[in-house]
PDB file of N, CA and C in Angstrom:
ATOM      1  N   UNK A   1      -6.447  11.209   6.886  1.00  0.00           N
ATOM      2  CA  UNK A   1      -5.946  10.887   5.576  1.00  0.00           C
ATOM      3  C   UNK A   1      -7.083  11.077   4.577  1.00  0.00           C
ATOM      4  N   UNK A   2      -6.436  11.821   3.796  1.00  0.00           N
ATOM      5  CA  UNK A   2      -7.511  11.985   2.164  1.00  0.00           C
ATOM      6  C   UNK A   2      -7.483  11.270   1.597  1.00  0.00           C
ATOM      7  N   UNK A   3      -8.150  10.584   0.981  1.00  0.00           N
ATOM      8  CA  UNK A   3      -8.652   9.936  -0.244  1.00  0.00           C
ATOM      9  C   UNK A   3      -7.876  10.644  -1.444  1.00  0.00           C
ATOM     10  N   UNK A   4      -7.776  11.608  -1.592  1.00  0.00           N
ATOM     11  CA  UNK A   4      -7.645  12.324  -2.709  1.00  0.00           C
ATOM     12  C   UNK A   4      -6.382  12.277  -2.957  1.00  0.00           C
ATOM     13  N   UNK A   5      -5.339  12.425  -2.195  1.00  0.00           N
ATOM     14  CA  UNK A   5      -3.975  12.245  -1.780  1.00  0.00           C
ATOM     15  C   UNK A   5      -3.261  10.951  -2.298  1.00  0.00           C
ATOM     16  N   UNK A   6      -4.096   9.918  -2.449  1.00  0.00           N
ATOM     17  CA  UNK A   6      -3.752   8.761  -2.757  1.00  0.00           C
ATOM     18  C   UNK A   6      -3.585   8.840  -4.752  1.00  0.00           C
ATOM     19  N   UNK A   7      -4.334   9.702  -4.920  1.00  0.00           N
ATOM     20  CA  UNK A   7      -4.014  10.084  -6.737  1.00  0.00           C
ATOM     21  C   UNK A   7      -3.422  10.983  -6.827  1.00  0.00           C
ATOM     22  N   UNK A   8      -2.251  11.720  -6.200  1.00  0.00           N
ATOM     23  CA  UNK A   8      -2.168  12.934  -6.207  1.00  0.00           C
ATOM     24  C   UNK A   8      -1.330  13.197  -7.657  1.00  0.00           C
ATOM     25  N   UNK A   9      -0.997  14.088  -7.986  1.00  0.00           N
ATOM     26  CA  UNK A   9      -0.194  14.711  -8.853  1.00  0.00           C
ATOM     27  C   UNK A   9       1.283  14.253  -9.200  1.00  0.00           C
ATOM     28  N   UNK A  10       1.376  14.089  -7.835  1.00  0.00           N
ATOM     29  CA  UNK A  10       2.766  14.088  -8.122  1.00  0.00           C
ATOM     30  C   UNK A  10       3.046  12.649  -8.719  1.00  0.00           C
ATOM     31  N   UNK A  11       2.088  11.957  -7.625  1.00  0.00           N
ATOM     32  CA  UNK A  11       2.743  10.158  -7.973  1.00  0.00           C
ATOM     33  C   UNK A  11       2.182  10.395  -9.295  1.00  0.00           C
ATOM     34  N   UNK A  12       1.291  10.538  -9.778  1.00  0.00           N
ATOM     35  CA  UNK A  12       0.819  10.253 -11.577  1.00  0.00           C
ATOM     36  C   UNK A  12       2.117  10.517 -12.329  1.00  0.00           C
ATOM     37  N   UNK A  13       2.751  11.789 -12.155  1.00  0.00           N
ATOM     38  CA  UNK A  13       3.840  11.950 -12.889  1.00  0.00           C
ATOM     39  C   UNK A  13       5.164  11.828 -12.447  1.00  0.00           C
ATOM     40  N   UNK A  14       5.470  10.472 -11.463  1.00  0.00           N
ATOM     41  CA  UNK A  14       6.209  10.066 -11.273  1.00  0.00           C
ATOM     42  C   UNK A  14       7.422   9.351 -12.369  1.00  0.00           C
ATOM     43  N   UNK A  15       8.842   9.191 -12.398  1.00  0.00           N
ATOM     44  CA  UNK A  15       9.623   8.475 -13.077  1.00  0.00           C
ATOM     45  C   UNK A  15       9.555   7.327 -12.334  1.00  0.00           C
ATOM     46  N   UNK A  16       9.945   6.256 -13.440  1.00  0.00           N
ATOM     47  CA  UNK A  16       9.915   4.801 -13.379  1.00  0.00           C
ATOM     48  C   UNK A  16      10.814   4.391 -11.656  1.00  0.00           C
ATOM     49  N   UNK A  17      11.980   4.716 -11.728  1.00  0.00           N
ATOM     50  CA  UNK A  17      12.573   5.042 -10.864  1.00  0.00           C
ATOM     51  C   UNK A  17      12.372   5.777  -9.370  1.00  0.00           C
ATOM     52  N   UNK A  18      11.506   6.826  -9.135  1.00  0.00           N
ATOM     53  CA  UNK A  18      11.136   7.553  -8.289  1.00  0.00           C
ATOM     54  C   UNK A  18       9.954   6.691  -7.983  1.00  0.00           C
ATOM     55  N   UNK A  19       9.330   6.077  -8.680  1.00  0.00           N
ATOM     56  CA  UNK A  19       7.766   5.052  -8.382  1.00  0.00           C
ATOM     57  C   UNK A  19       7.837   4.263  -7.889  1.00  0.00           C
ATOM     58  N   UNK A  20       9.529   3.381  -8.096  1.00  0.00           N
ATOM     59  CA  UNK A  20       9.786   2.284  -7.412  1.00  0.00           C
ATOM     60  C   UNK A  20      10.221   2.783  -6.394  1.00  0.00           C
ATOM     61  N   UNK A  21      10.724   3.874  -6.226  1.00  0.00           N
ATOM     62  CA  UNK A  21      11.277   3.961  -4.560  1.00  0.00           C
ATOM     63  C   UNK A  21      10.152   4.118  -3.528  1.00  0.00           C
ATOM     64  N   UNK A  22       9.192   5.268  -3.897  1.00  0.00           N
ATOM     65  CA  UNK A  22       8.225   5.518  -3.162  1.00  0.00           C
ATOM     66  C   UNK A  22       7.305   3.963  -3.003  1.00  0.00           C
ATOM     67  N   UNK A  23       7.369   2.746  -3.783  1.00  0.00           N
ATOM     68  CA  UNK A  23       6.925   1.855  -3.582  1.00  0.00           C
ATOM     69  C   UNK A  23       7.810   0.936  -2.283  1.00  0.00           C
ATOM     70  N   UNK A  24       8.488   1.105  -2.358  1.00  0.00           N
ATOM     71  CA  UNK A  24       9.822   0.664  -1.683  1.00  0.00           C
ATOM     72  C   UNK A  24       9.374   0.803  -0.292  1.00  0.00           C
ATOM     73  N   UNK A  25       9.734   2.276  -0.143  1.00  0.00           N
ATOM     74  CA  UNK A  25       9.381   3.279   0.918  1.00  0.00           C
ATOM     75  C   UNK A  25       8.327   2.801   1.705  1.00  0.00           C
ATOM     76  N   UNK A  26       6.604   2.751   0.604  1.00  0.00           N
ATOM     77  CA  UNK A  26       5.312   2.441   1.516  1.00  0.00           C
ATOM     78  C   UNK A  26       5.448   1.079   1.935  1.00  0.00           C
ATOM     79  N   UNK A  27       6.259   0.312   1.223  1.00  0.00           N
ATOM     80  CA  UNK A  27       6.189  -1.383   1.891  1.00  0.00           C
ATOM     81  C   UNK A  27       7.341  -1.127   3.511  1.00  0.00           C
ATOM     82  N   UNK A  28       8.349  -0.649   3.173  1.00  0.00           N
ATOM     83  CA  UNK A  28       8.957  -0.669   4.647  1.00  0.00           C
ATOM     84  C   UNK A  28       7.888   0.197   6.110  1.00  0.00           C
ATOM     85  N   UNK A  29       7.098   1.276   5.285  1.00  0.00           N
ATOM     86  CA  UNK A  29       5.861   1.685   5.866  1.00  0.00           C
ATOM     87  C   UNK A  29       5.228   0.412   6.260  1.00  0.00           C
ATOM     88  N   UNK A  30       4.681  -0.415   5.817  1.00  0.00           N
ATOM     89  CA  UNK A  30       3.812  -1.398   5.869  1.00  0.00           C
ATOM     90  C   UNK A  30       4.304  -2.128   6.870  1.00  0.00           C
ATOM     91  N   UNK A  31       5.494  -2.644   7.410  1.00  0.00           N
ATOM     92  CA  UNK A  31       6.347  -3.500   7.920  1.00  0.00           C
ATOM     93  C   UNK A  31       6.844  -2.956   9.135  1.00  0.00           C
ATOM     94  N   UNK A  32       6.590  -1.209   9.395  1.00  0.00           N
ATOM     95  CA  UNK A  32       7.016  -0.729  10.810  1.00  0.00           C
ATOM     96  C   UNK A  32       5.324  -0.498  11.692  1.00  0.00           C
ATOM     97  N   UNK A  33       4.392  -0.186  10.835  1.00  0.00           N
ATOM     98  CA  UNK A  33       3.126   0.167  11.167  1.00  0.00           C
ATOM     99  C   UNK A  33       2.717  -1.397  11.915  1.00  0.00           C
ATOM    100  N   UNK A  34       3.169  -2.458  11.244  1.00  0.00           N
ATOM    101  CA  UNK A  34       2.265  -3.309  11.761  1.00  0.00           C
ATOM    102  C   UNK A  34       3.032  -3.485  12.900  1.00  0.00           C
ATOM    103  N   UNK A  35       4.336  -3.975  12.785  1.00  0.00           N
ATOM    104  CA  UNK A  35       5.043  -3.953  13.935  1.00  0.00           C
ATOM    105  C   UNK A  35       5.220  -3.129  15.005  1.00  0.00           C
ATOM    106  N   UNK A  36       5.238  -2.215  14.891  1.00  0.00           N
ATOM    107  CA  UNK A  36       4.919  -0.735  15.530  1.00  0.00           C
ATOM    108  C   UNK A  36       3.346  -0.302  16.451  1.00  0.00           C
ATOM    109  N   UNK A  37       2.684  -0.563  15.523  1.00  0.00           N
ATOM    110  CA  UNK A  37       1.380   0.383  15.343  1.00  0.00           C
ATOM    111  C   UNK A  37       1.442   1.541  14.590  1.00  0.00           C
ATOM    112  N   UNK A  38       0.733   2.188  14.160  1.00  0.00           N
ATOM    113  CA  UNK A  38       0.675   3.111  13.750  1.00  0.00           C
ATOM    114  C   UNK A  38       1.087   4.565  14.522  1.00  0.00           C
ATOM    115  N   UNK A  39       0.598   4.165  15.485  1.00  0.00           N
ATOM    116  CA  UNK A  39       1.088   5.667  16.343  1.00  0.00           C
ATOM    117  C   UNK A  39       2.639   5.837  16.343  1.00  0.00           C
ATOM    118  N   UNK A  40       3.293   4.416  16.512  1.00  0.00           N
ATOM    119  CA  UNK A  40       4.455   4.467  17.322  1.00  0.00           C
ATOM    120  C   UNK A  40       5.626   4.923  15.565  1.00  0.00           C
ATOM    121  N   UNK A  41       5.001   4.232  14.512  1.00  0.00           N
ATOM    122  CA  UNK A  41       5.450   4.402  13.230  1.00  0.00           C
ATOM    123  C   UNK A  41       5.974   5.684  12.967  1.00  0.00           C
ATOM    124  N   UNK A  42       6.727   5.947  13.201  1.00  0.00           N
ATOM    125  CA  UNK A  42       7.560   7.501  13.130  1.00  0.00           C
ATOM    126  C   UNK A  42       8.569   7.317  11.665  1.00  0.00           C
ATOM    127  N   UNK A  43       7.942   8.632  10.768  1.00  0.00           N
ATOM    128  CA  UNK A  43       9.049   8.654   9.652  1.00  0.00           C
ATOM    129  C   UNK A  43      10.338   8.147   9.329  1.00  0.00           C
ATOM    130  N   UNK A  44      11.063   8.382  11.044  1.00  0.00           N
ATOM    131  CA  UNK A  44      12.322   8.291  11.494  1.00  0.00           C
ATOM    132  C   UNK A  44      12.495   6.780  11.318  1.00  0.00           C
ATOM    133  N   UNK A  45      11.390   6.105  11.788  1.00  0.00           N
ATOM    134  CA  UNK A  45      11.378   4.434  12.038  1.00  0.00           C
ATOM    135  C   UNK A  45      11.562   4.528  10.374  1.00  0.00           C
ATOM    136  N   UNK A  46      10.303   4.497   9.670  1.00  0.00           N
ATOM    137  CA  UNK A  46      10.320   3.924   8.482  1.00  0.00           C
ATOM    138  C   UNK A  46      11.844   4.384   8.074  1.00  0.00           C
ATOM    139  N   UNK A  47      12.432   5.311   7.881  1.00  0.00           N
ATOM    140  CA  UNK A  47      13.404   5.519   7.306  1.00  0.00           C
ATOM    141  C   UNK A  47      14.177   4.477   7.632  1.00  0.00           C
ATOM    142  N   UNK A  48      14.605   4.472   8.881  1.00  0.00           N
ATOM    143  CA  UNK A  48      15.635   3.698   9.246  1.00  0.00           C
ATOM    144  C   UNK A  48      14.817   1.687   8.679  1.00  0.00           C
ATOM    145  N   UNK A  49      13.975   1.666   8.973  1.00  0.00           N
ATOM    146  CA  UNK A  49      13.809  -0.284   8.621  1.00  0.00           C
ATOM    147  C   UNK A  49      13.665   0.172   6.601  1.00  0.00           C
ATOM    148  N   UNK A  50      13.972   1.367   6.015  1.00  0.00           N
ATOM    149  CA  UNK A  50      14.521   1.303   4.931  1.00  0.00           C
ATOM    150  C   UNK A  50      15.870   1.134   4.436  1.00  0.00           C
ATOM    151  N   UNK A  51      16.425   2.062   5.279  1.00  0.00           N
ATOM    152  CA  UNK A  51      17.669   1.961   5.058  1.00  0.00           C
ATOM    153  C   UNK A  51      18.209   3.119   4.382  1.00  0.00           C
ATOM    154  N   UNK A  52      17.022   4.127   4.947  1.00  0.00           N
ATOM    155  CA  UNK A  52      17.376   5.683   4.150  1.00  0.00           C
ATOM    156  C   UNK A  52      17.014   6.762   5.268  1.00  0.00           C
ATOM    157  N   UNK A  53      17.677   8.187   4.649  1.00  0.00           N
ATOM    158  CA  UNK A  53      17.581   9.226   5.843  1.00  0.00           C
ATOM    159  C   UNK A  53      16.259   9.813   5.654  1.00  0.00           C
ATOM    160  N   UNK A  54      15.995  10.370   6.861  1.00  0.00           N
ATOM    161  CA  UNK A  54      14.600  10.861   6.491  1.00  0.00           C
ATOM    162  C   UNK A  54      14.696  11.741   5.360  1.00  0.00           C
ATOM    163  N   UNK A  55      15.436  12.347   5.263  1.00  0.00           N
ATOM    164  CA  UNK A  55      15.662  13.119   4.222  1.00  0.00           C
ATOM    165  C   UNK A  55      14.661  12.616   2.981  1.00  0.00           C
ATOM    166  N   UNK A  56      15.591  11.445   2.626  1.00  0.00           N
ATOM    167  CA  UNK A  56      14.610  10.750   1.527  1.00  0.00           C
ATOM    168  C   UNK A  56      13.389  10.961   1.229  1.00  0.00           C
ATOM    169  N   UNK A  57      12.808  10.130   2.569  1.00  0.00           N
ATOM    170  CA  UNK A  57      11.332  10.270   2.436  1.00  0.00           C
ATOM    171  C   UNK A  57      10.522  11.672   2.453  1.00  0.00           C
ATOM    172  N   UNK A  58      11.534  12.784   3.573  1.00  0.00           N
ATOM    173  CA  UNK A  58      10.958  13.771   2.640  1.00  0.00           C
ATOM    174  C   UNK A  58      10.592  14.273   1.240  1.00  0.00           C
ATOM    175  N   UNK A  59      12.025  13.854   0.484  1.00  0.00           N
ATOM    176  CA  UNK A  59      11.952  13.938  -0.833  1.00  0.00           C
ATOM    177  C   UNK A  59      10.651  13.245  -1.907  1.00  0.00           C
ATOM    178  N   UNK A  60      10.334  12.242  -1.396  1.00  0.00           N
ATOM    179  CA  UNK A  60       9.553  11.426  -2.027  1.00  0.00           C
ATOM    180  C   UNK A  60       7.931  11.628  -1.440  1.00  0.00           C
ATOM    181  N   UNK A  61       7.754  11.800  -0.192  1.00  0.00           N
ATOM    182  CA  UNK A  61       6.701  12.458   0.472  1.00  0.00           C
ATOM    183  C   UNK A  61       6.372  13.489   1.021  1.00  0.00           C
ATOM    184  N   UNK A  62       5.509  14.052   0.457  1.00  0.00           N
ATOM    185  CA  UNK A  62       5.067  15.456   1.349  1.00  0.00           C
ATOM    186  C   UNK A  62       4.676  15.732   2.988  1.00  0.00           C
ATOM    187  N   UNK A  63       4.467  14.381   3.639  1.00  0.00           N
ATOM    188  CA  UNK A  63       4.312  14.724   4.698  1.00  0.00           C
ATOM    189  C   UNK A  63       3.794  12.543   4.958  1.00  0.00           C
ATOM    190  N   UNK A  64       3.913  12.899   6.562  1.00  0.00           N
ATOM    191  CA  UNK A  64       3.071  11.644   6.853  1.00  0.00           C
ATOM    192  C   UNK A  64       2.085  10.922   6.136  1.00  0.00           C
ATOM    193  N   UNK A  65       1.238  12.012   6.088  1.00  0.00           N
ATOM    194  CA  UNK A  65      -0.377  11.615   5.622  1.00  0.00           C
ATOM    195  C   UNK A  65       0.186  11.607   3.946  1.00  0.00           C
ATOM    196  N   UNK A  66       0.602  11.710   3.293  1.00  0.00           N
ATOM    197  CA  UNK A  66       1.121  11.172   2.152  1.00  0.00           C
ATOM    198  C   UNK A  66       1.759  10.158   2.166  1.00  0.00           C
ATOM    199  N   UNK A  67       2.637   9.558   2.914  1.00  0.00           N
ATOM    200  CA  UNK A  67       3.520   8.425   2.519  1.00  0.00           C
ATOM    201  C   UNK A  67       2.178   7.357   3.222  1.00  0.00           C
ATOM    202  N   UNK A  68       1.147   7.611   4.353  1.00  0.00           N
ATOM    203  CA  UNK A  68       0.266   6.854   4.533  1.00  0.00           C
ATOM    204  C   UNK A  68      -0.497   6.501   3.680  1.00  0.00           C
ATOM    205  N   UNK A  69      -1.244   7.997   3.008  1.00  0.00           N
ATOM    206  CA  UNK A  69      -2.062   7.526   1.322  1.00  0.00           C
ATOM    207  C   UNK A  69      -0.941   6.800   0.605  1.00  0.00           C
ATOM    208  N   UNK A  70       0.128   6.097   0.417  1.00  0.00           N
ATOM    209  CA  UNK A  70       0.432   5.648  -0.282  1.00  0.00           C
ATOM    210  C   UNK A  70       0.610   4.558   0.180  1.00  0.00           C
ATOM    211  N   UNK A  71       1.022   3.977   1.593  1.00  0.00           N
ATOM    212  CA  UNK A  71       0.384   2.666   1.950  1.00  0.00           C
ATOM    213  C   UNK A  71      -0.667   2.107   1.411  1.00  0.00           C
ATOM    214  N   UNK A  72      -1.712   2.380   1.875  1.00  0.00           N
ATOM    215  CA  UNK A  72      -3.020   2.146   1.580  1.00  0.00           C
ATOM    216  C   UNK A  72      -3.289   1.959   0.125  1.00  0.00           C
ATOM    217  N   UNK A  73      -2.434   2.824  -0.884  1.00  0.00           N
ATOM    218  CA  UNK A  73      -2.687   2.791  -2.290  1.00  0.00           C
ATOM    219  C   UNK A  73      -2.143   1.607  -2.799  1.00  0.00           C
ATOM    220  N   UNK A  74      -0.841   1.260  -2.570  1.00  0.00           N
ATOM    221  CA  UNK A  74      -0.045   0.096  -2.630  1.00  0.00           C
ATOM    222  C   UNK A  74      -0.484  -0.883  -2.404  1.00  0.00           C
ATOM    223  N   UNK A  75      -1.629  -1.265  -1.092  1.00  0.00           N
ATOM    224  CA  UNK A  75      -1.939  -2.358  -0.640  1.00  0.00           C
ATOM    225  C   UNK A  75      -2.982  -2.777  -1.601  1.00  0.00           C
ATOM    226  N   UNK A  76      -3.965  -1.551  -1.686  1.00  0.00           N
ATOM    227  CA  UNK A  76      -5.338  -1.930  -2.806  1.00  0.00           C
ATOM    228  C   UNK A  76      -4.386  -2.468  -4.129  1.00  0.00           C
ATOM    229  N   UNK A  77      -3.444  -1.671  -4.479  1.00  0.00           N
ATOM    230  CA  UNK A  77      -3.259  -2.134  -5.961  1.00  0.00           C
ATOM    231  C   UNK A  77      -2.745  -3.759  -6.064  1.00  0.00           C
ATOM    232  N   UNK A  78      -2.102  -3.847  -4.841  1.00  0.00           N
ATOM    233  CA  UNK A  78      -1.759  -5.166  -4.849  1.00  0.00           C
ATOM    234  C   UNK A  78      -3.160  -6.199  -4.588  1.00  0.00           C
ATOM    235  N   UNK A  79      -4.070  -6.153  -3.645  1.00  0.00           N
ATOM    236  CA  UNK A  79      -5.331  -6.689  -4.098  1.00  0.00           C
ATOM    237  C   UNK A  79      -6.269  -6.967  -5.216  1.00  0.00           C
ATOM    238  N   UNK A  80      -5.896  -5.493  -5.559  1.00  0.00           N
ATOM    239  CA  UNK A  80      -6.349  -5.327  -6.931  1.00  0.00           C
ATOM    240  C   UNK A  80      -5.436  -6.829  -8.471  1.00  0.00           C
ATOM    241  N   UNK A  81      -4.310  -6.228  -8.256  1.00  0.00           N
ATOM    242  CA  UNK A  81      -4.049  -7.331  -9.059  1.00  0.00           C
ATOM    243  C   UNK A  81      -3.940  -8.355  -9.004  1.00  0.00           C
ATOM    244  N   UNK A  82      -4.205  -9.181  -7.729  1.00  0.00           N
ATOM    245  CA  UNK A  82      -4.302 -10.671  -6.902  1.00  0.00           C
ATOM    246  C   UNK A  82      -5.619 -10.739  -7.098  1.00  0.00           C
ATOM    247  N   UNK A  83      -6.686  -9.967  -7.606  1.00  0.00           N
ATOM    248  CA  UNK A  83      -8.339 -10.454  -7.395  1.00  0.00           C
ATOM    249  C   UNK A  83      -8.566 -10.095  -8.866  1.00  0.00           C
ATOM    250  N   UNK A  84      -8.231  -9.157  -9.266  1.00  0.00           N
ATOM    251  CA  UNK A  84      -8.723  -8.709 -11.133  1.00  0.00           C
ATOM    252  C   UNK A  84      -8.909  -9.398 -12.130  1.00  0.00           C
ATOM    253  N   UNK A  85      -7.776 -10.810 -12.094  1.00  0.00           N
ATOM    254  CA  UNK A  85      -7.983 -11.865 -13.220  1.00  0.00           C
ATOM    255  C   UNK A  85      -9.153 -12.524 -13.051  1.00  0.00           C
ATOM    256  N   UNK A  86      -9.070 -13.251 -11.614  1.00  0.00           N
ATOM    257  CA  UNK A  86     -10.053 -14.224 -11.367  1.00  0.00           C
ATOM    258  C   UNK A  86     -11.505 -13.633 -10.961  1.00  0.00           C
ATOM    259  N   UNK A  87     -11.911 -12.234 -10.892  1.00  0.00           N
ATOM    260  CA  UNK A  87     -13.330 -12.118 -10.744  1.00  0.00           C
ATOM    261  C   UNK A  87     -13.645 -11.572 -12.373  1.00  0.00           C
ATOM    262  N   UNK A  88     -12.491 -11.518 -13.032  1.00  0.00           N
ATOM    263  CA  UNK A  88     -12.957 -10.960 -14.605  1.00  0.00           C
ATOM    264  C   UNK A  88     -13.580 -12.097 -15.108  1.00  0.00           C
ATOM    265  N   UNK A  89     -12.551 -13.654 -14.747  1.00  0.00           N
ATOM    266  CA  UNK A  89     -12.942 -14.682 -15.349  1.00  0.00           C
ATOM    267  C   UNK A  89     -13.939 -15.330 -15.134  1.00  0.00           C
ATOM    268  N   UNK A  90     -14.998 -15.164 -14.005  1.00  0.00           N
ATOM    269  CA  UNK A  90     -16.038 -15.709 -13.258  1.00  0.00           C
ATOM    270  C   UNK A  90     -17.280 -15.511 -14.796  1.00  0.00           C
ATOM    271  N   UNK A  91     -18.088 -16.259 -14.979  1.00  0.00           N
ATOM    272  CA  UNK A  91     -19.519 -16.683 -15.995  1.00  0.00           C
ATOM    273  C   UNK A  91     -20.098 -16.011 -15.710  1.00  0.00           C
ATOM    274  N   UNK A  92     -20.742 -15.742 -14.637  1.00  0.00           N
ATOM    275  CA  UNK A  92     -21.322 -15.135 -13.812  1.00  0.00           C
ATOM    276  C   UNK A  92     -21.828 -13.669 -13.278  1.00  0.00           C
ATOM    277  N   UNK A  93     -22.729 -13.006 -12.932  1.00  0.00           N
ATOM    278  CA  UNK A  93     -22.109 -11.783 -11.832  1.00  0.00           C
ATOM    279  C   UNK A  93     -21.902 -12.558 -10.011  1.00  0.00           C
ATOM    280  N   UNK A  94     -22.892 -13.625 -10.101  1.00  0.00           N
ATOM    281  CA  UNK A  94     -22.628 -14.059  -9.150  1.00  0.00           C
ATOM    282  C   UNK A  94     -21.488 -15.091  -8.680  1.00  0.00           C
ATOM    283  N   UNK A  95     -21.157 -15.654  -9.926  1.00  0.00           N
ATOM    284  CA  UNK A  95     -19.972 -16.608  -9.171  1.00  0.00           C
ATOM    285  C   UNK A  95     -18.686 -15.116  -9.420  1.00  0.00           C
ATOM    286  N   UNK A  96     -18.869 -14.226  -9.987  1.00  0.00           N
ATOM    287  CA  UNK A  96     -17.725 -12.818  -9.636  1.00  0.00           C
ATOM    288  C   UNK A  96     -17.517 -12.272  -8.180  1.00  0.00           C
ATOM    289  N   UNK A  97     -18.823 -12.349  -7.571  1.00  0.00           N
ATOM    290  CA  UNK A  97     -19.321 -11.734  -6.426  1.00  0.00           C
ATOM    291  C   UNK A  97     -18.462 -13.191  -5.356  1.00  0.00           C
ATOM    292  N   UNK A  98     -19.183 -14.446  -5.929  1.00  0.00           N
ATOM    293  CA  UNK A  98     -18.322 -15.409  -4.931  1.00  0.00           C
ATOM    294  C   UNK A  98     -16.845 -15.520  -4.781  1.00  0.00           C
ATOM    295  N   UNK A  99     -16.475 -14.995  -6.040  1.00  0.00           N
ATOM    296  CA  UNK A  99     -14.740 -15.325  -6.408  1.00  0.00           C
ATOM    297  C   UNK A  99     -14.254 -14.017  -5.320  1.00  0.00           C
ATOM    298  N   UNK A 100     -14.458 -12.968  -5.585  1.00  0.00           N
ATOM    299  CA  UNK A 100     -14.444 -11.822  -5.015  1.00  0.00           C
ATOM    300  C   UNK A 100     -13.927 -11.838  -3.224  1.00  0.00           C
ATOM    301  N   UNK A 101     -15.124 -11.832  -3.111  1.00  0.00           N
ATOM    302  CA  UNK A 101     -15.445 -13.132  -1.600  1.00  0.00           C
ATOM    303  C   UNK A 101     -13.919 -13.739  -1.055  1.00  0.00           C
ATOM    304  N   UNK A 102     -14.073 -14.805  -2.154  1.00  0.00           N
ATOM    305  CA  UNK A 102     -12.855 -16.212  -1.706  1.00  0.00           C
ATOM    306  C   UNK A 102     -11.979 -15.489  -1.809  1.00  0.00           C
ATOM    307  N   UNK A 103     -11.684 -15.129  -2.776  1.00  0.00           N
ATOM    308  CA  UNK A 103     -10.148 -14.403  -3.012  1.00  0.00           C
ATOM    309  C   UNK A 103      -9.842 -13.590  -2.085  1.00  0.00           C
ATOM    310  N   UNK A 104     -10.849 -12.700  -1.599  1.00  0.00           N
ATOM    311  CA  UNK A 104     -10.394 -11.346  -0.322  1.00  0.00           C
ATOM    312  C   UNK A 104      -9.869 -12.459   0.859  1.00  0.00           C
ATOM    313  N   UNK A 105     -10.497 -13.148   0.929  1.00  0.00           N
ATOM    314  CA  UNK A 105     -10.023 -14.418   2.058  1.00  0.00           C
ATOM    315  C   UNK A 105      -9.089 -14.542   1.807  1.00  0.00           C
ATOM    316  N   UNK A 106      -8.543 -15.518   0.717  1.00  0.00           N
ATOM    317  CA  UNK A 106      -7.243 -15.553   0.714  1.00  0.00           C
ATOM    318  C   UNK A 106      -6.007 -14.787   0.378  1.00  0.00           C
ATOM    319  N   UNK A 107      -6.744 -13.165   0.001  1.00  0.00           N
ATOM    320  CA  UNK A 107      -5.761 -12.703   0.012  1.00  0.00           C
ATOM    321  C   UNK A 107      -5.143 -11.839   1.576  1.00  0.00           C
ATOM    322  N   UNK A 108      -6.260 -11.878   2.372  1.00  0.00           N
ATOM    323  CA  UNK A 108      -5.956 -11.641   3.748  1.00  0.00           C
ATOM    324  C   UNK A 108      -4.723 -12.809   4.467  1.00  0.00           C
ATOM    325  N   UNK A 109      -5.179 -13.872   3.699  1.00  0.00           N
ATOM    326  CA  UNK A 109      -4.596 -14.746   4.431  1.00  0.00           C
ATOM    327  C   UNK A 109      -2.900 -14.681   4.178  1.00  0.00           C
ATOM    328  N   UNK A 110      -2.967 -14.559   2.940  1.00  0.00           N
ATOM    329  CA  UNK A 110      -1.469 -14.580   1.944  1.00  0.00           C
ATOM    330  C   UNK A 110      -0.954 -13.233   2.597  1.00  0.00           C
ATOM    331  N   UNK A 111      -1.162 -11.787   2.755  1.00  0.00           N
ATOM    332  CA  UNK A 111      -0.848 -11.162   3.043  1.00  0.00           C
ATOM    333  C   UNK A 111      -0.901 -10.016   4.543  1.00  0.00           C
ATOM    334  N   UNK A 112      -1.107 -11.283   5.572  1.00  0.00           N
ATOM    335  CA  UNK A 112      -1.963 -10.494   6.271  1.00  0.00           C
ATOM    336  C   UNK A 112      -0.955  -9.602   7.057  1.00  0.00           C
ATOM    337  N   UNK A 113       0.295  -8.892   6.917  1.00  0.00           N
ATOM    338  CA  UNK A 113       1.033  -8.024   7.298  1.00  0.00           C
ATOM    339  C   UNK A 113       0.261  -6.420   6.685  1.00  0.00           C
ATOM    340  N   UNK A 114       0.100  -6.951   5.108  1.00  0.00           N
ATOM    341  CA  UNK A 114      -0.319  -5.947   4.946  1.00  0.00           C
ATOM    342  C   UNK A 114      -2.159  -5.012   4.982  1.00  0.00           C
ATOM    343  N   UNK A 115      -2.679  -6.390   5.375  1.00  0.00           N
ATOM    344  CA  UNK A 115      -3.865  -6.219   6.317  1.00  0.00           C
ATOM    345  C   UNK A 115      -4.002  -5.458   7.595  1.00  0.00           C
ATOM    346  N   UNK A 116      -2.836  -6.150   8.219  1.00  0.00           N
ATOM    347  CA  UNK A 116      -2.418  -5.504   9.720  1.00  0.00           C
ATOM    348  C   UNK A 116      -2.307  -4.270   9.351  1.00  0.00           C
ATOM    349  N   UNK A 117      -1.615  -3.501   8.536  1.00  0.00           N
ATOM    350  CA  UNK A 117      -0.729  -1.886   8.203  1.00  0.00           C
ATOM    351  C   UNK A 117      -2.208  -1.183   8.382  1.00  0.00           C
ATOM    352  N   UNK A 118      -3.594  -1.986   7.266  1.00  0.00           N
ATOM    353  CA  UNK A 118      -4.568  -1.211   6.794  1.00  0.00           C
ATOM    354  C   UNK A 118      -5.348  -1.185   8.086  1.00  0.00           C
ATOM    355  N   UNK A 119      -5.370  -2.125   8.717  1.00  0.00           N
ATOM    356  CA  UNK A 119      -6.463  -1.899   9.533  1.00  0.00           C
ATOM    357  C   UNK A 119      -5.883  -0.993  11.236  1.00  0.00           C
TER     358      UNK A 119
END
């Protein structure tokens, strides 16, 4: 999986609509991978614990390793906005660095399905 893939083109110029699905999509991703593993995580699976034909996800993904960069993208952004307020609000660089810290804790803790997907 690329890095690069995770900004790609297409999602930037995604519709409001098409953004939420492909969001849709990487969370039922998220939910067969952990349960699954990753190996066993077959398009076919995700489709089906979506509730769509593969078809779909073709439509919306270019391939595996795309709907995976978009796991992974999904999960950061959701970290991202569970940690962004509270290390902005820190006095500090160091109580930022501590908040940082705590928060990854608890956000492992709060979410650790989607920990499981990443790791």
């Amino acid at each position: 999986m690329t890095p690069a893939k995770v900004d790609s083109p297409a999602a930037a110029n995604d519709s409001f609509i098409r953004a939420a699905r492909r969001k849709q999509l990487a969370w039922s991703a998220v939910e067969v991978i952990t349960e699954l593993g990753l190996e066993r995580a077959s398009m076919v699976k995700i489709a089906e614990r979506a509730g769509v034909s593969r078809g779909v996800l073709a439509y919306h993904f270019a391939d595996r390793e795309d709907l995976l960069a978009a796991v992974v993208h999904e999960v950061y952004l959701l970290g991202g906005a569970e940690l962004s307020q509270r290390v902005a609000a820190a006095a500090t660089p160091r109580d930022a660095l501590l908040t940082f810290v705590g928060g990854s804790v608890d956000f492992y803790a709060a979410y650790p399905t989607h920990i499981a997907a990443l790791t």
